[in-house]
Protein backbone atom coordinates (compact mmCIF):
# COMPACT_ATOMS: atom_id res chain seq x y z
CA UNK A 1 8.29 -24.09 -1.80
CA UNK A 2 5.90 -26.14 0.29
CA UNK A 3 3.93 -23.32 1.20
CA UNK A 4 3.40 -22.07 -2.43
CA UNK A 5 1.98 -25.28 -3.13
CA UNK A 6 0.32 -25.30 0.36
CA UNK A 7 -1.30 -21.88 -1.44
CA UNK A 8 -2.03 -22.81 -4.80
CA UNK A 9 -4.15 -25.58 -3.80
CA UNK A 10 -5.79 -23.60 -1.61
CA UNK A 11 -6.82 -21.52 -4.42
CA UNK A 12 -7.71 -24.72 -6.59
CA UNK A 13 -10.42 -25.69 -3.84
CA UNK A 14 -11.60 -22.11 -3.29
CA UNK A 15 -11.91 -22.31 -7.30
CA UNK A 16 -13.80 -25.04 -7.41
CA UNK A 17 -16.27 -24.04 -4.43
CA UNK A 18 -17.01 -21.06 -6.14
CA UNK A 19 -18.39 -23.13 -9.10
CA UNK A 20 -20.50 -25.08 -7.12
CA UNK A 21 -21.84 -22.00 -5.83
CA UNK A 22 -22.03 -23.29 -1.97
CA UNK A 23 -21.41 -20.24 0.21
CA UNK A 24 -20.57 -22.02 3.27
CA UNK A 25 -18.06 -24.17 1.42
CA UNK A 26 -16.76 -21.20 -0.12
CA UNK A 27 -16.36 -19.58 3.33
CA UNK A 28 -14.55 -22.57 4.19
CA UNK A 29 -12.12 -22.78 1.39
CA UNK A 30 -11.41 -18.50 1.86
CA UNK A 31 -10.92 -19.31 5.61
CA UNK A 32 -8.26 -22.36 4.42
CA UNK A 33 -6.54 -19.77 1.94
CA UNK A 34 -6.50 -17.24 4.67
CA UNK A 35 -4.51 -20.04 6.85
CA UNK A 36 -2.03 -21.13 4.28
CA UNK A 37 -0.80 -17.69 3.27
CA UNK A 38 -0.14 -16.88 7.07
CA UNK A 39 3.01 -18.26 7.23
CA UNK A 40 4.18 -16.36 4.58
CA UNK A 41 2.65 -13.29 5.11
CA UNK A 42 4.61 -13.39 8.33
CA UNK A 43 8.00 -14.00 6.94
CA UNK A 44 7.41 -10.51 4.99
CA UNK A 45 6.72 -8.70 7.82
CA UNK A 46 9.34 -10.42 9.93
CA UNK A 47 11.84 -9.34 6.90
CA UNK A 48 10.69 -6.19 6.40
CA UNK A 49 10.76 -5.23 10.32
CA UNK A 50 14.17 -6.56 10.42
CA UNK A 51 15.51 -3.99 7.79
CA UNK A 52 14.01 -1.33 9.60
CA UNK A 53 16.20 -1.94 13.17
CA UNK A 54 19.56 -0.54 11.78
CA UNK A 55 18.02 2.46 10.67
CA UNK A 56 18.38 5.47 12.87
CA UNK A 57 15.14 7.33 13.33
CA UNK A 58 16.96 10.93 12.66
CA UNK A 59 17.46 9.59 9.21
CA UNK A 60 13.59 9.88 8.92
CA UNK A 61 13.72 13.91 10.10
CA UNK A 62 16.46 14.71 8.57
CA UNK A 63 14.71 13.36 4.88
CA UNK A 64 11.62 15.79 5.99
CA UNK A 65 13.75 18.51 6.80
CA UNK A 66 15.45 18.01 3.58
CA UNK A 67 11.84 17.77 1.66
CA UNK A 68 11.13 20.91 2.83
CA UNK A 69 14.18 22.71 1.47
CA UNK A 70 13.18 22.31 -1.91
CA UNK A 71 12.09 25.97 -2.55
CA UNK A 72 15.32 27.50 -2.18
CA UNK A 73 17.10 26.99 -5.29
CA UNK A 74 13.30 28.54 -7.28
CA UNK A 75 14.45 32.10 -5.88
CA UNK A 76 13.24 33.45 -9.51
CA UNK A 77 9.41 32.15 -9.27
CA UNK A 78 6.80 34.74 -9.67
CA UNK A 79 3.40 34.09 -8.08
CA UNK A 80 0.83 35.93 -10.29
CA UNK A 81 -2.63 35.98 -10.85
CA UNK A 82 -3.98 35.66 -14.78
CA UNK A 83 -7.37 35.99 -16.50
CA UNK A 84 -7.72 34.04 -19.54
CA UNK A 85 -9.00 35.67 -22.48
CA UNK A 86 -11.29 34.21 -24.82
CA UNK A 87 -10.15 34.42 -28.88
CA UNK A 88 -13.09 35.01 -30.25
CA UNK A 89 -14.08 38.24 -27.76
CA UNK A 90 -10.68 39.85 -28.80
């Protein structure tokens, strides 16, 4: 919760320097936004690394090899070549 607020007034500021139209200050402000959403850009890559130990990385071949397979069950497709015919020269 503290570093949503941490965040939102970081925006506020960045808000208001864009107003005032003072590039530096608004490089300033971005640079302050930049370091208040670090924190919790890192807990979402911390969480999502941590889901991805347990898995086994055969799990991630086996889903290609699987992806692949598709085809078999379409034994009745027909590749064939068409020309369209326009109505009005028919």
């Amino acid at each position: 919760e503290d570093e949503k607020s941490t965040v939102e007034t970081a925006i506020s500021e960045l808000e208001a320097a864009a107003k005032e139209d003072d590039h530096d200050d608004i490089k300033a402000k971005l640079e302050a936004l930049d370091n208040a959403f670090l924190p919790i850009s890192q807990k979402i890559y911390a969480d999502a690394g941590a889901g991805a130990e347990g898995m086994d990385p055969s799990q991630f071949q086996q889903g290609a090899d699987n992806a692949g397979n598709n085809n078999q069950a379409d034994d009745d497709v027909v590749d064939a070549e068409f020309t369209e015919v326009d109505e009005d020269k028919k």
